[in-house]
N, C-alpha and C. Protein backbone atom coordinates (compact mmCIF):
# COMPACT_ATOMS: atom_id res chain seq x y z
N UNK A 1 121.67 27.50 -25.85
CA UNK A 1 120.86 27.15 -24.81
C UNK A 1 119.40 26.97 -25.20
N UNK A 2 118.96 26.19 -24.34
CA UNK A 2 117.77 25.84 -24.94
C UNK A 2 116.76 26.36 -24.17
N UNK A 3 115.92 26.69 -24.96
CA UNK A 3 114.78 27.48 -23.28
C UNK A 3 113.09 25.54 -23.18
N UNK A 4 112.91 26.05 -21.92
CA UNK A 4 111.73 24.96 -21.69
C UNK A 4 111.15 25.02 -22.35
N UNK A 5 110.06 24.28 -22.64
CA UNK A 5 108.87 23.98 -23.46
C UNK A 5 107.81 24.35 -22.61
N UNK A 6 107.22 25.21 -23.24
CA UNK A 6 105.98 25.90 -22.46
C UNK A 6 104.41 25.31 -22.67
N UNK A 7 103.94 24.66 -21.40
CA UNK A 7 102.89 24.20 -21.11
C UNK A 7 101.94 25.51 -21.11
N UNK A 8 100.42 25.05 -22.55
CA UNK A 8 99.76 26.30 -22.48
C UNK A 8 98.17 25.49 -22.23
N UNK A 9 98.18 24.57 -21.32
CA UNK A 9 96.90 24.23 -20.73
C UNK A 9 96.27 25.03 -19.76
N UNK A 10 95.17 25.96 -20.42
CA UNK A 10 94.58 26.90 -19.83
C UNK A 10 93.33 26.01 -18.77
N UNK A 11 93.12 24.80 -19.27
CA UNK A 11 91.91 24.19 -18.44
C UNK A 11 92.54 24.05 -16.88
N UNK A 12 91.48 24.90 -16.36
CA UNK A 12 91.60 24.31 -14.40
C UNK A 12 92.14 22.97 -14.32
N UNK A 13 92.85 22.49 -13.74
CA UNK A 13 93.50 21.09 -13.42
C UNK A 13 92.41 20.70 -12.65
N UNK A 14 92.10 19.27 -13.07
CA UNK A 14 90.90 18.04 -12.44
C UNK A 14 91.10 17.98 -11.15
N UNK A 15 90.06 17.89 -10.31
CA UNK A 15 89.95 17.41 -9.09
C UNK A 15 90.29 16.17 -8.80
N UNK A 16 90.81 15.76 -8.35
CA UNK A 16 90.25 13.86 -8.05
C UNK A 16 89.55 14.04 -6.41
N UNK A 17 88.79 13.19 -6.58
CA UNK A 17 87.93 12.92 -5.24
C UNK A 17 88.52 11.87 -4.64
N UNK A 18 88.82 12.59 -3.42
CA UNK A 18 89.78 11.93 -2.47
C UNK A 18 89.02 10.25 -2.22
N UNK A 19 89.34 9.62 -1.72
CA UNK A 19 88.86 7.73 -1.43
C UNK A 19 88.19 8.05 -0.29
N UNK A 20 87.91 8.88 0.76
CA UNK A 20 87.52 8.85 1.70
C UNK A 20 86.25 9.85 1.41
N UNK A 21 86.08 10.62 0.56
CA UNK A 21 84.79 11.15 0.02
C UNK A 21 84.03 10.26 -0.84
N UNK A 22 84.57 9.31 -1.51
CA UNK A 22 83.99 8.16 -2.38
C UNK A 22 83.14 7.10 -1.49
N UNK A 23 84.00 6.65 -0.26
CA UNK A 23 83.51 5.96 0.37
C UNK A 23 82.23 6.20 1.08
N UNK A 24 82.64 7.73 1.68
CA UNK A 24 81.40 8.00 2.45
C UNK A 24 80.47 8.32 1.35
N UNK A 25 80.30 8.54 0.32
CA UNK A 25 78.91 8.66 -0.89
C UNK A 25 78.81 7.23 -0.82
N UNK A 26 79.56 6.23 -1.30
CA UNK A 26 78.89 4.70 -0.77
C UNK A 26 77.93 4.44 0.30
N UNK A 27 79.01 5.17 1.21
CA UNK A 27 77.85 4.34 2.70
C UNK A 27 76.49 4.80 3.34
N UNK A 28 76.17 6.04 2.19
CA UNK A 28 75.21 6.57 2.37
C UNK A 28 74.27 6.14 1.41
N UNK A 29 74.72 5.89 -0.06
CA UNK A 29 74.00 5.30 -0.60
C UNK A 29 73.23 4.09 -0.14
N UNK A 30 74.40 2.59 0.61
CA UNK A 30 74.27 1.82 1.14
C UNK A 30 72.97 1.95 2.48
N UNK A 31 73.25 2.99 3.04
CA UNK A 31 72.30 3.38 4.69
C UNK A 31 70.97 3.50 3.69
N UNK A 32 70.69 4.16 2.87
CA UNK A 32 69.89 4.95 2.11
C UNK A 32 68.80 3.47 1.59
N UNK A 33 69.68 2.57 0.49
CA UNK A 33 69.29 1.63 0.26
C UNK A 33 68.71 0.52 1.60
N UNK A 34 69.00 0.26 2.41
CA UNK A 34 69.23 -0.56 3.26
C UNK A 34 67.68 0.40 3.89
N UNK A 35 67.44 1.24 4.29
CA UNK A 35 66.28 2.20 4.96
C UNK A 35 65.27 2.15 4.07
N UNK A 36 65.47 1.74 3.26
CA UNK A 36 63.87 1.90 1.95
C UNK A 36 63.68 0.18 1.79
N UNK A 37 64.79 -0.66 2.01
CA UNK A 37 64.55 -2.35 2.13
C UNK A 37 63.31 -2.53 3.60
N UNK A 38 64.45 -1.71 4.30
CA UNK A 38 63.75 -1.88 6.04
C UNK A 38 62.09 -1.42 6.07
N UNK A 39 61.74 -0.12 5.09
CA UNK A 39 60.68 0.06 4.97
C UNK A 39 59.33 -0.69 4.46
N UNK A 40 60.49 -0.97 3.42
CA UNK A 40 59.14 -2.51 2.28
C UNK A 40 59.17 -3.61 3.06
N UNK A 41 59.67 -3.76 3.85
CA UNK A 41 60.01 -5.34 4.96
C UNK A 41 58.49 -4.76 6.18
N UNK A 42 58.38 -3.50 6.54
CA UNK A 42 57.69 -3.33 7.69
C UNK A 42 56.57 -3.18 6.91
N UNK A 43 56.35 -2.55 5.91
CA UNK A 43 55.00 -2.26 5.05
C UNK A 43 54.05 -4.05 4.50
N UNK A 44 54.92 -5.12 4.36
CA UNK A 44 54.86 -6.25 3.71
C UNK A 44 54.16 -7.09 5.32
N UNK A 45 55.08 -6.64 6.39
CA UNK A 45 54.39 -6.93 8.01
C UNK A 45 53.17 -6.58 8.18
N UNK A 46 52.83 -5.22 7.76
CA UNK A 46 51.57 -4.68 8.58
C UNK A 46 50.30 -5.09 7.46
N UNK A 47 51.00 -5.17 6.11
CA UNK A 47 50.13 -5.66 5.54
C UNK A 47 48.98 -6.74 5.64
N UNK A 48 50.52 -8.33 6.04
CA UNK A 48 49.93 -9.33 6.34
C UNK A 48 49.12 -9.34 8.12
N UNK A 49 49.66 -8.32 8.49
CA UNK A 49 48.69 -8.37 9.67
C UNK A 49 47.23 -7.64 9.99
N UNK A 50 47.20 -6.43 8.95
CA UNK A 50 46.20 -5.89 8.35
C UNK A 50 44.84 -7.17 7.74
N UNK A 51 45.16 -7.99 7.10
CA UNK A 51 44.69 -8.90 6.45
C UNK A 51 44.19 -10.16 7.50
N UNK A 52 45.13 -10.04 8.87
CA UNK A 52 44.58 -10.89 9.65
C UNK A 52 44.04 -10.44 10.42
N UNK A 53 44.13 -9.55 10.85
CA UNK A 53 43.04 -9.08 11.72
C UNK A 53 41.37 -8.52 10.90
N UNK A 54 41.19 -8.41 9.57
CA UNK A 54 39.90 -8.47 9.01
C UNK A 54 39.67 -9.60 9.37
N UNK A 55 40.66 -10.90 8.47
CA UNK A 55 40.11 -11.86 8.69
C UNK A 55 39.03 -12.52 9.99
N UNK A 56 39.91 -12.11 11.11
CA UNK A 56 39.77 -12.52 12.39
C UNK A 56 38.18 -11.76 12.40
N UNK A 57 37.90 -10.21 12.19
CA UNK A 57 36.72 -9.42 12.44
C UNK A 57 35.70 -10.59 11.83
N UNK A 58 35.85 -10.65 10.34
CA UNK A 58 35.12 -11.62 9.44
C UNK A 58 34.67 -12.59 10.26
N UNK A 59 35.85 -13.45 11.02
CA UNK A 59 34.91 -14.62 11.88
C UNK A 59 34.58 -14.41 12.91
N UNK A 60 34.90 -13.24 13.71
CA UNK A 60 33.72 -13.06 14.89
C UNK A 60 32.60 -12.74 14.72
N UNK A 61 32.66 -12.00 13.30
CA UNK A 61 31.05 -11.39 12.78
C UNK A 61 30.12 -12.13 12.23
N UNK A 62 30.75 -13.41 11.68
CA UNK A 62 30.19 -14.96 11.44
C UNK A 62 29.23 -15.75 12.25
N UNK A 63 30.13 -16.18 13.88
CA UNK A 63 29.84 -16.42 14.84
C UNK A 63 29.35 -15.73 15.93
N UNK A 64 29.01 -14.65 15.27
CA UNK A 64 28.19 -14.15 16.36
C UNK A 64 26.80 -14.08 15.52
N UNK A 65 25.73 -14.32 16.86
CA UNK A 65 24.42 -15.07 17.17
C UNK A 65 23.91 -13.52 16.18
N UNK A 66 22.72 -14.42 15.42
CA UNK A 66 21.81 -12.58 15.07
C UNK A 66 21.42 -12.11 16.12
N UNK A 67 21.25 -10.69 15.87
CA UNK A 67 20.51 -10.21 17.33
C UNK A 67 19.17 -9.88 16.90
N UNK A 68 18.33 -10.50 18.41
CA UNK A 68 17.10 -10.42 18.36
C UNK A 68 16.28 -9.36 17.98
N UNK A 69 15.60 -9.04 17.56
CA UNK A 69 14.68 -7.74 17.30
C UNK A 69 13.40 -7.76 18.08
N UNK A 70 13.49 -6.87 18.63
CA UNK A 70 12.17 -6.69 19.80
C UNK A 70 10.60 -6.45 19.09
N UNK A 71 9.91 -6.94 19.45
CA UNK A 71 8.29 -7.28 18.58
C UNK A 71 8.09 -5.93 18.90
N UNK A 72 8.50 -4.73 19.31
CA UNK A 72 7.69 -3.58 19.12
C UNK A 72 9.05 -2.61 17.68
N UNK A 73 9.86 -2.59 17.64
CA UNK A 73 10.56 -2.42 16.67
C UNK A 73 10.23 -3.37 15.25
N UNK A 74 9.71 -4.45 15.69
CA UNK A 74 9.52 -5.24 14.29
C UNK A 74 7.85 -5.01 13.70
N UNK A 75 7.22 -4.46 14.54
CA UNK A 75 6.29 -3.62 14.71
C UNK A 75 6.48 -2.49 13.93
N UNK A 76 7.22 -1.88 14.13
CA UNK A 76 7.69 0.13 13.84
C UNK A 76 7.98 -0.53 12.10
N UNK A 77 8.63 -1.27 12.23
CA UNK A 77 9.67 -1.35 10.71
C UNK A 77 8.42 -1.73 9.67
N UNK A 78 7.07 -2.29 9.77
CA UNK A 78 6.12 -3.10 9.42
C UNK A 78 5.38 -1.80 9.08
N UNK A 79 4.92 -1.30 9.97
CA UNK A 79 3.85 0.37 10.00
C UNK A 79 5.20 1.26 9.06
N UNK A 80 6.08 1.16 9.14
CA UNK A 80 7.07 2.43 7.91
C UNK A 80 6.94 1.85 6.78
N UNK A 81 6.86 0.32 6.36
CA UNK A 81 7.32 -0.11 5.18
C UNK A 81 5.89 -0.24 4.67
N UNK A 82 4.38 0.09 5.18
CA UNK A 82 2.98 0.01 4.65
C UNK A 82 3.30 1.56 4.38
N UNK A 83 3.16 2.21 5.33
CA UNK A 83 3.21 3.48 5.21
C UNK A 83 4.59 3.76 3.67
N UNK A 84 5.29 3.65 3.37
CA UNK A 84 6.09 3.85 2.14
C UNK A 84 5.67 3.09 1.64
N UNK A 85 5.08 2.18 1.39
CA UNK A 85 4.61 1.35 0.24
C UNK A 85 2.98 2.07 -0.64
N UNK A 86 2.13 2.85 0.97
CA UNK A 86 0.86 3.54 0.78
C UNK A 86 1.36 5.05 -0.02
N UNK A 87 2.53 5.18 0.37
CA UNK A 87 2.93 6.58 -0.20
C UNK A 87 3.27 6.61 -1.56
N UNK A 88 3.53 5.61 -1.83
CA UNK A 88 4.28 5.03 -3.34
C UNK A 88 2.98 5.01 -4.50
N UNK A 89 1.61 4.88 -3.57
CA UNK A 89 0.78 4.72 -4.87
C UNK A 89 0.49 5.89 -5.59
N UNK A 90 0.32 5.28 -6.77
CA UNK A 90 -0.02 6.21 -8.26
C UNK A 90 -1.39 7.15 -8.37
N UNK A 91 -1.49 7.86 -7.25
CA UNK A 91 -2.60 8.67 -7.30
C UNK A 91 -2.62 8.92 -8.94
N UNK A 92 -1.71 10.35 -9.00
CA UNK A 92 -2.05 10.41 -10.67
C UNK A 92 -2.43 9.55 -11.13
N UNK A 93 -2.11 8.26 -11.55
CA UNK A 93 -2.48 7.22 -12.27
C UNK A 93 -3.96 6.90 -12.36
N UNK A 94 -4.08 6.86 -10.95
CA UNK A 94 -5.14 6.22 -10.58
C UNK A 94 -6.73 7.07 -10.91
N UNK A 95 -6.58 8.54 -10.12
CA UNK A 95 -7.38 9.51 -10.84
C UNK A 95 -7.54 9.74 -12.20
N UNK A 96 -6.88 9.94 -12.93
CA UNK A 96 -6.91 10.17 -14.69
C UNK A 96 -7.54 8.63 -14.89
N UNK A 97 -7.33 7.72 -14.30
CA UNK A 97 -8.40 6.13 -15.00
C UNK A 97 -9.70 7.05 -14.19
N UNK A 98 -10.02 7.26 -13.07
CA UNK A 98 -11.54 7.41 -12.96
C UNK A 98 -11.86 8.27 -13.91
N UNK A 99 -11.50 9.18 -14.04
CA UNK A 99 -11.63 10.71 -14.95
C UNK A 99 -11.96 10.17 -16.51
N UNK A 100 -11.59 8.89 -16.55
CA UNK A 100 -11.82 8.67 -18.27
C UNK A 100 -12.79 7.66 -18.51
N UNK A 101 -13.56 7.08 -17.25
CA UNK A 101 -14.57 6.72 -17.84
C UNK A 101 -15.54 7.38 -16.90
N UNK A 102 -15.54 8.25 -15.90
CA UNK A 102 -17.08 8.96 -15.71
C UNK A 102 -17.78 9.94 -16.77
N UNK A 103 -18.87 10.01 -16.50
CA UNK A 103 -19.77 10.93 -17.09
C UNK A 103 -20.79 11.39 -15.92
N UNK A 104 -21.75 12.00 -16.46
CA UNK A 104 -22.34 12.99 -15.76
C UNK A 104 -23.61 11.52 -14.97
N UNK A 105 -23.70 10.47 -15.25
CA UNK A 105 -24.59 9.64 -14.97
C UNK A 105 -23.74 8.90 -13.83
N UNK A 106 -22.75 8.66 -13.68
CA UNK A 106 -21.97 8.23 -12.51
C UNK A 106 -21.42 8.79 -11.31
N UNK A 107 -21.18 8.48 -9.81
CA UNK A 107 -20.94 9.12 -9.45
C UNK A 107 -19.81 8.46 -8.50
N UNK A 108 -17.87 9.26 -7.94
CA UNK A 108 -17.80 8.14 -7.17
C UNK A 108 -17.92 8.47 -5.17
N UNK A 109 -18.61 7.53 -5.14
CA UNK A 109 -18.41 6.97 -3.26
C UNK A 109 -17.38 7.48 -2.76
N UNK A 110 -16.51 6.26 -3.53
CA UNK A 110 -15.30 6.06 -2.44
C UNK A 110 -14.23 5.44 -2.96
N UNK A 111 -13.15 5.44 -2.64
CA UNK A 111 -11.85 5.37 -3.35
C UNK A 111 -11.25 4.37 -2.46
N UNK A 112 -10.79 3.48 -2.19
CA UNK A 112 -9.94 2.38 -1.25
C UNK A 112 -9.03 2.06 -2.29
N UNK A 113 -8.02 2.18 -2.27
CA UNK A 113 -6.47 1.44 -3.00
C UNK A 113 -5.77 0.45 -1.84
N UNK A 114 -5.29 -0.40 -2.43
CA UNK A 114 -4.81 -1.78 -1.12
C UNK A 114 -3.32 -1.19 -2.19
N UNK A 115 -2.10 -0.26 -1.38
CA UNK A 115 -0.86 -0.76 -2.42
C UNK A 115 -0.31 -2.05 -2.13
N UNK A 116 -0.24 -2.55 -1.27
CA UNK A 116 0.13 -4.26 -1.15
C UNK A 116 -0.41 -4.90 -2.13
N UNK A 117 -1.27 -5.10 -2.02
CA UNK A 117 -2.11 -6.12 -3.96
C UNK A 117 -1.91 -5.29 -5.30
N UNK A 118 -1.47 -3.79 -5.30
CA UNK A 118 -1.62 -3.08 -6.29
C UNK A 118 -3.21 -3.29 -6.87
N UNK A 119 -3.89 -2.69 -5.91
CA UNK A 119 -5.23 -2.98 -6.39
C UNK A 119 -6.42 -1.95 -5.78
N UNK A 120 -7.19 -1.52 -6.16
CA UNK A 120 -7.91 -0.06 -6.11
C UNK A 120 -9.43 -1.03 -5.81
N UNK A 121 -10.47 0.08 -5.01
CA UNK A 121 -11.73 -0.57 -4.70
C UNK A 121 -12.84 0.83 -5.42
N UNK A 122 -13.23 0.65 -5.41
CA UNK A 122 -14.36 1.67 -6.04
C UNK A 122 -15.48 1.78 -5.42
N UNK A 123 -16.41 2.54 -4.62
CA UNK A 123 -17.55 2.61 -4.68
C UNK A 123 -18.52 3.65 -5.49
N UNK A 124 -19.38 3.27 -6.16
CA UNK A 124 -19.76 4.05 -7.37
C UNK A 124 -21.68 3.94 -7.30
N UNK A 125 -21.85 5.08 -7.57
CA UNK A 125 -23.80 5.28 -8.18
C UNK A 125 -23.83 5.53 -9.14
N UNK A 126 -24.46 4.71 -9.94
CA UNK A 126 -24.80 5.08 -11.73
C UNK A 126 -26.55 5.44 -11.01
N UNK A 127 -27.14 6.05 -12.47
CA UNK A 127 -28.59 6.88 -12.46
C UNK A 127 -29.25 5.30 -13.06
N UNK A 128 -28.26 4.49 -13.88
CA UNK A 128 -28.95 3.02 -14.29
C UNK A 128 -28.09 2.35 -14.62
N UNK A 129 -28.53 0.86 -14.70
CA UNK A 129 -27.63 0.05 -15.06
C UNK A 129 -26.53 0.21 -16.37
N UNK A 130 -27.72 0.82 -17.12
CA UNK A 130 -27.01 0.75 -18.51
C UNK A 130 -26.19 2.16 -18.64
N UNK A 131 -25.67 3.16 -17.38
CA UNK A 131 -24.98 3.96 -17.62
C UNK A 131 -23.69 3.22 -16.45
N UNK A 132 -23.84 2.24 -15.33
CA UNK A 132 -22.82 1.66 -14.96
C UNK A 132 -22.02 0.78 -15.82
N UNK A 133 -22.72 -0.13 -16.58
CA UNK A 133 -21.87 -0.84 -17.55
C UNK A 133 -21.04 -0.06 -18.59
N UNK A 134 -21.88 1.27 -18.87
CA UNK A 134 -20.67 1.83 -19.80
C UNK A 134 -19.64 2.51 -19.18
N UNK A 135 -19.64 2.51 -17.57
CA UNK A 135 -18.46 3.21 -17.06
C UNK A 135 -17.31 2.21 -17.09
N UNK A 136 -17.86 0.93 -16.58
CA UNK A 136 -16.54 -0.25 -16.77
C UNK A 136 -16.63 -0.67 -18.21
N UNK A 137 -16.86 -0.23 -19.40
CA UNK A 137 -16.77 -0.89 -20.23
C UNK A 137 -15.36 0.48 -20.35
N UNK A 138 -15.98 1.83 -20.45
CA UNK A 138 -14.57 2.66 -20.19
C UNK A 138 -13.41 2.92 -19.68
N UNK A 139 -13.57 2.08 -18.17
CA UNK A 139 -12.54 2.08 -17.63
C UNK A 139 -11.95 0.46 -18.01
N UNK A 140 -12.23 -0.33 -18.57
CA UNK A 140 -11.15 -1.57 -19.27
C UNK A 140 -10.80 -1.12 -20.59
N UNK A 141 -11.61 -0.09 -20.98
CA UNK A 141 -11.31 0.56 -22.53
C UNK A 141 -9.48 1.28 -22.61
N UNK A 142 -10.28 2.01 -21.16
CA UNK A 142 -8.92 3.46 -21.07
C UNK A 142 -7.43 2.38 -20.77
N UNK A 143 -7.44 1.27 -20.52
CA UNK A 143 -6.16 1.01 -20.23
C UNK A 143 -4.82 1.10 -19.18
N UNK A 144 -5.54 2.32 -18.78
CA UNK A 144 -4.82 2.67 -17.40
C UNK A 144 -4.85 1.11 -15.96
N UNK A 145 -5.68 0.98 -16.00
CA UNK A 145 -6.34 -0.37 -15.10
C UNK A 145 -6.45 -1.53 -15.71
N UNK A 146 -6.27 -2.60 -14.71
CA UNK A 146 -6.38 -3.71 -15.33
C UNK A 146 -7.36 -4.54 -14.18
N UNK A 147 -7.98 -5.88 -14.89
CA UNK A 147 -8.21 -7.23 -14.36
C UNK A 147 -9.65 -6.04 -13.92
N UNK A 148 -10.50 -5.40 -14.19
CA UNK A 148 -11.59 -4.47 -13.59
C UNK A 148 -12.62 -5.42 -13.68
N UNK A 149 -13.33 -5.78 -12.40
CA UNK A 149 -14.34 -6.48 -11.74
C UNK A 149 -15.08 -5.98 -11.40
N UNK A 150 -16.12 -6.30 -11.63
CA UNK A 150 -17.59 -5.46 -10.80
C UNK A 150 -18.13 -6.95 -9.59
N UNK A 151 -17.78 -6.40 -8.71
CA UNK A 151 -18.05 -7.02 -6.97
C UNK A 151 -19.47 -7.30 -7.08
N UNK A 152 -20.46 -5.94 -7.10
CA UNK A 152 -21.53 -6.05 -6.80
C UNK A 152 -22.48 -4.74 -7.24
N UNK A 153 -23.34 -5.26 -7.24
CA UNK A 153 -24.42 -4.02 -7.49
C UNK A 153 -26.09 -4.14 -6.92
N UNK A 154 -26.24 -3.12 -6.88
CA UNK A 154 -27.77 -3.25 -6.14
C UNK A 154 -28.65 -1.86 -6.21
N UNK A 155 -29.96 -2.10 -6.22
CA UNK A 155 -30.80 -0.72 -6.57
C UNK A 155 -30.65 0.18 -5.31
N UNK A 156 -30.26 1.35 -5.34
CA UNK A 156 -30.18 2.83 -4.32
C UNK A 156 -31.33 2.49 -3.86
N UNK A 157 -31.13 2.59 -2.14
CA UNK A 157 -32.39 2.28 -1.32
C UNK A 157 -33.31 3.35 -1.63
N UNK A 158 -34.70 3.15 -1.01
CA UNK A 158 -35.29 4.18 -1.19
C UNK A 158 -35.05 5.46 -0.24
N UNK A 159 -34.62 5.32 0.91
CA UNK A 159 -34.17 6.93 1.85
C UNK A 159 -33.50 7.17 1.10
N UNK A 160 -31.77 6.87 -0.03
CA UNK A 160 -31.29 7.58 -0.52
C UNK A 160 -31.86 8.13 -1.89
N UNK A 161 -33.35 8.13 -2.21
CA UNK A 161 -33.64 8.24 -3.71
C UNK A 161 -34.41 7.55 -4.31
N UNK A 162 -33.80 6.41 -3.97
CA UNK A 162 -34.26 4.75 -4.81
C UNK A 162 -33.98 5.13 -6.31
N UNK A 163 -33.18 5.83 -6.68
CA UNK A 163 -33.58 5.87 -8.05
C UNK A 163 -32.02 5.82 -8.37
N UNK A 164 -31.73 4.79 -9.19
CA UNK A 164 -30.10 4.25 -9.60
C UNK A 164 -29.92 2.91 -9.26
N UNK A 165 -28.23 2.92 -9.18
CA UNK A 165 -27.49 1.50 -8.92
C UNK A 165 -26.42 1.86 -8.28
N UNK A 166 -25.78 1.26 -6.95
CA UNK A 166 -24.98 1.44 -6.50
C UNK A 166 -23.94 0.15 -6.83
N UNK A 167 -22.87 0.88 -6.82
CA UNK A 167 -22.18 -0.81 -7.30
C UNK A 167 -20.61 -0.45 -7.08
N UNK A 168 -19.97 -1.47 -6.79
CA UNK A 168 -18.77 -1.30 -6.26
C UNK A 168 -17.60 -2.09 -7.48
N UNK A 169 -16.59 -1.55 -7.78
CA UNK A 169 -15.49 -2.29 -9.20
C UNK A 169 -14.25 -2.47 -7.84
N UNK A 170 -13.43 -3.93 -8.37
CA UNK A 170 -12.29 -3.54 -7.84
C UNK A 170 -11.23 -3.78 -9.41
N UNK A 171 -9.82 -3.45 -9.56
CA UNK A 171 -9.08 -2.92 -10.85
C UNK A 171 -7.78 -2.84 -9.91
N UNK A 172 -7.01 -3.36 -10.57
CA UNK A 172 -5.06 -3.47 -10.45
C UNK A 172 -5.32 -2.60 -11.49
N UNK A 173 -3.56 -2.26 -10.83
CA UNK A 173 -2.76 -0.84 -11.86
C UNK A 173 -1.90 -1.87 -11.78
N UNK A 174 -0.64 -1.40 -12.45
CA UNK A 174 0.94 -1.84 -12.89
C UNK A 174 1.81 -0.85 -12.35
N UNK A 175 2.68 -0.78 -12.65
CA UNK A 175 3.64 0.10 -12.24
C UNK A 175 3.50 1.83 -12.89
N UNK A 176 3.35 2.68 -12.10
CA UNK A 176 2.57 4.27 -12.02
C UNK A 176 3.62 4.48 -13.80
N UNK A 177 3.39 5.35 -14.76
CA UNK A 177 3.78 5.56 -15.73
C UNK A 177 4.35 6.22 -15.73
């Protein structure tokens, strides 16, 4: 007698996945796919309508009229932009040029800067002529200033002294250093 032949496959026997678990992993894949198409389809919509409605802003903002500005606002904007333009000047600058050509024979008045022209006014008393000329010969020396003009000059009346020259320089700066 013969005995059976003994099966010694210790491995767990394979599953198979039934057709109706296969399918439904399809149709989810399928729903899955099909929901991320539907998404890039609505994103590709709002896009191009995103794009038309700037557009559209773009040409109403075209065609529409400038708006007027009222003469007391165009006023205000005029007085801020002197006023920041007056604030902007180069004091430092401007002091260290007087400072390098006075001496003890000069004296100054008065200081007027126009920052619109970039341009400074001077009023000045020398003790004599020949100690005013060496103040502007110092101040076109020092470099700080430019284009330095002497306006005018005239002998110190007699109520103030009578004794000197009063005389006024005007001098552009450049841009503060």
């Amino acid at each position: 007698m013969r005995l059976p032949p003994i099966d010694l496959d210790l491995a767990p026997p394979r599953r198979r996945w039934p057709v109706a678990s296969l399918a439904a992993v399809a149709l989810a894949l399928l729903a899955a796919v099909g929901a991320v198409r539907y998404v890039e389809e609505d994103m590709v919509r709002l896009r191009e309508a995103n794009a038309a409605l700037d557009s559209a802003q773009a040409r109403a903002r075209a065609a529409k009229p400038p708006q007027r500005v009222e003469p007391a606002e165009e006023r205000a904007r005029r007085a801020l932009a002197n006023l920041r333009r007056d604030l902007d000047t180069p004091w430092d600058h401007l002091l260290r040029s007087l400072e390098g050509g006075l001496s003890r024979d000069v004296a100054v008045l008065g200081v007027e800067p126009t920052a619109s022209k970039r341009a400074v006014r001077l009023q000045l008393e020398a003790r004599s002529r020949q100690a005013m000329l060496g103040f502007l010969e110092a101040l076109q020396a020092e470099g700080r200033l430019s284009e330095v003009l002497l306006l005018m000059h005239q002998p110190v009346p007699a109520e103030a002294g009578g004794r000197g020259v009063r005389f006024q320089v005007q001098a552009s700066w450049g841009a503060a250093p």
